[in-house]
N, C-alpha and C. Protein backbone atom coordinates (compact mmCIF):
# COMPACT_ATOMS: atom_id res chain seq x y z
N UNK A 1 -23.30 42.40 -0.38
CA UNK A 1 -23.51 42.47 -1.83
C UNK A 1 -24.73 41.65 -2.21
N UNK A 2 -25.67 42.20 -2.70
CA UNK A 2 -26.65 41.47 -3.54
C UNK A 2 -26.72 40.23 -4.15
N UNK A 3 -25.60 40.21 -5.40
CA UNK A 3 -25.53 38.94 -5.95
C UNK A 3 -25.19 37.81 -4.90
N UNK A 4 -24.10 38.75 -4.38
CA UNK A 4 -23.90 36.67 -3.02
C UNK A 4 -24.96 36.52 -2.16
N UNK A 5 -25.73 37.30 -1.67
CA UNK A 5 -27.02 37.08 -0.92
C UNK A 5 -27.67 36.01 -1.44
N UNK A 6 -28.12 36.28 -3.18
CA UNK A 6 -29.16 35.99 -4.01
C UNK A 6 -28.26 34.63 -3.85
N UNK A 7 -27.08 34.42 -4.62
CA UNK A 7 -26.52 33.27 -4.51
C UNK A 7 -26.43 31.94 -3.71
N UNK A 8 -26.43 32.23 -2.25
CA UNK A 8 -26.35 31.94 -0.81
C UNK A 8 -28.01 31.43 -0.95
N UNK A 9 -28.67 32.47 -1.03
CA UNK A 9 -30.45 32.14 -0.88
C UNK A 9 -30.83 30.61 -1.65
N UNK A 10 -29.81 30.94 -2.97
CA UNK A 10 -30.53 30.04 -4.15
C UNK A 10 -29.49 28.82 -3.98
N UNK A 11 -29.17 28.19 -3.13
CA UNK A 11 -28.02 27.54 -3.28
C UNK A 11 -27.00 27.22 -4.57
N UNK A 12 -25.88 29.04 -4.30
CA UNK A 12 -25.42 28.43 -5.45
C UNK A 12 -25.47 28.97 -6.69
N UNK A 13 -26.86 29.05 -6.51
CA UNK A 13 -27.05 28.81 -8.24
C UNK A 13 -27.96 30.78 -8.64
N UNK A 14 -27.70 31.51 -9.73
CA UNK A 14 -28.37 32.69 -10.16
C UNK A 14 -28.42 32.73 -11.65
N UNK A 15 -29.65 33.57 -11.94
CA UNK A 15 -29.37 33.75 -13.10
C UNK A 15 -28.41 34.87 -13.85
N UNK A 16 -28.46 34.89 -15.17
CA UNK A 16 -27.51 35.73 -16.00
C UNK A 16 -28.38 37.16 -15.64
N UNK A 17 -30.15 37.36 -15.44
CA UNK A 17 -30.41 38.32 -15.35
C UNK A 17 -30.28 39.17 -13.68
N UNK A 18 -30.44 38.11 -12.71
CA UNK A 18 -30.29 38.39 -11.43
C UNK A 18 -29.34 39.05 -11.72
N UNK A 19 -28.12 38.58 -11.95
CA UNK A 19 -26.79 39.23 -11.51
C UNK A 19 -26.84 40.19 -12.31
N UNK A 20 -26.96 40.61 -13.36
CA UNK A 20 -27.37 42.41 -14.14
C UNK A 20 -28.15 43.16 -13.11
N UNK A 21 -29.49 42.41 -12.54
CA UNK A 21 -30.38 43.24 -11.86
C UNK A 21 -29.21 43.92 -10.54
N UNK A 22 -28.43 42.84 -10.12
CA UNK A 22 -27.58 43.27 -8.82
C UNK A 22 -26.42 44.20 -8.80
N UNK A 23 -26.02 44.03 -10.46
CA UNK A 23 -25.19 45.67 -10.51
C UNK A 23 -24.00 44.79 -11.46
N UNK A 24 -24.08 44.01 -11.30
CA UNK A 24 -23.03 42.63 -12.51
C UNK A 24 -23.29 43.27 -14.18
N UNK A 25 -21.90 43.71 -14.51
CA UNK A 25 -22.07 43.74 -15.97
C UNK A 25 -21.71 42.15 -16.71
N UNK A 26 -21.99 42.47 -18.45
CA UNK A 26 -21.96 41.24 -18.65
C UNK A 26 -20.64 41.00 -18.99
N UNK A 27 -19.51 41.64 -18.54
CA UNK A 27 -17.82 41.47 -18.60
C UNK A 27 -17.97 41.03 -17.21
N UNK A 28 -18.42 41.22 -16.22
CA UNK A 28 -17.86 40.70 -15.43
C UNK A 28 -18.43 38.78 -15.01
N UNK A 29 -19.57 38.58 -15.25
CA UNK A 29 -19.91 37.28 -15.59
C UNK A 29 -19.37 36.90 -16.51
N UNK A 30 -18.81 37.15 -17.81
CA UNK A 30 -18.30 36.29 -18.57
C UNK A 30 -16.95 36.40 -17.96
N UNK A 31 -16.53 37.20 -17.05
CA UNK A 31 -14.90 36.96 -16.73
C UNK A 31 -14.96 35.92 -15.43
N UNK A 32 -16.20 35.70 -14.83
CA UNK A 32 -16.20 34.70 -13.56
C UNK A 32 -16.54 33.20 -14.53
N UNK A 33 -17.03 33.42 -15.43
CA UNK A 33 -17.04 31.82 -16.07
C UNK A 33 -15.67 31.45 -17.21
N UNK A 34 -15.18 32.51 -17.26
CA UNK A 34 -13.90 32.47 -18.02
C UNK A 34 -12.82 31.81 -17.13
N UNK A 35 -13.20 32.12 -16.27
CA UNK A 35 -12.05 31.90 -15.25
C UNK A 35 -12.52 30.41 -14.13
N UNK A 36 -13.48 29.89 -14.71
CA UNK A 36 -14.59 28.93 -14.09
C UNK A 36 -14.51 29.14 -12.42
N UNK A 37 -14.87 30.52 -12.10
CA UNK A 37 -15.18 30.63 -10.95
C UNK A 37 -16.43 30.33 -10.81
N UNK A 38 -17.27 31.15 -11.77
CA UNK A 38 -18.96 30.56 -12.04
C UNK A 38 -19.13 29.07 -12.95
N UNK A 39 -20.00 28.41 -13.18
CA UNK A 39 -20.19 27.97 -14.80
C UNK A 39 -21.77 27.56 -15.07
N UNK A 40 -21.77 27.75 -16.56
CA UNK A 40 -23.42 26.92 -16.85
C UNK A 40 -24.01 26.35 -16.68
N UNK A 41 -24.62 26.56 -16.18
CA UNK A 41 -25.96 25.03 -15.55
C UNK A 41 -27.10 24.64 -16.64
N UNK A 42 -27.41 26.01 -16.96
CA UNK A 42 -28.46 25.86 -17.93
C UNK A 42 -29.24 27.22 -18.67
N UNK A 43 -29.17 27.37 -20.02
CA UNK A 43 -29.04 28.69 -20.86
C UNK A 43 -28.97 30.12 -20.09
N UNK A 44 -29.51 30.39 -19.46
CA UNK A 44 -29.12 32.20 -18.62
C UNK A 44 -28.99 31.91 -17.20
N UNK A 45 -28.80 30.34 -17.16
CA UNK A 45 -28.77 30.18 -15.24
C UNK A 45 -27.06 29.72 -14.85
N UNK A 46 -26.42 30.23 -14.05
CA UNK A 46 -25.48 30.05 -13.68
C UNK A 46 -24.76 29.88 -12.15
N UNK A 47 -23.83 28.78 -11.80
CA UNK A 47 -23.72 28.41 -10.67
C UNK A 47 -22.74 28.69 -10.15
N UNK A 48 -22.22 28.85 -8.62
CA UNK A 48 -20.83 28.99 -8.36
C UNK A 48 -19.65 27.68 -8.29
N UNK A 49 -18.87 27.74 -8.72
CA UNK A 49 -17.90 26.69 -8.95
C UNK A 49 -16.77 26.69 -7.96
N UNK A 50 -16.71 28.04 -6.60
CA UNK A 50 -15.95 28.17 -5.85
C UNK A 50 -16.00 28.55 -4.71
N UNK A 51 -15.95 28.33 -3.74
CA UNK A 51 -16.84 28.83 -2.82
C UNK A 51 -15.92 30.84 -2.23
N UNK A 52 -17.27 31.66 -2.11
CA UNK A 52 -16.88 32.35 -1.56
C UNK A 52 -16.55 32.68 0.17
């Protein structure tokens, strides 16, 4: 999958647009920070909070 590649690459950390570019709608990012699997780092950048 794209986004965990990008994730893995960036330690961690992607943005709100990466993960659209990778096929991520924006229900499903707001349901990984809802659920603080992801969370905010900083305005459209977001980090993983769990490891996959």
């Amino acid at each position: 999958m794209f986004v965990k590649e990008v994730v893995r690459r960036q330690a961690g950390v992607i943005g709100r647009a990466q993960a659209r570019a990778g096929g991520m709608s924006e229900d499903q990012v707001d349901r990984l920070l809802a659920h603080r699997q992801w969370r905010v780092v900083h305005g459209g950048v977001v980090a993983r909070a769990v490891a996959w």
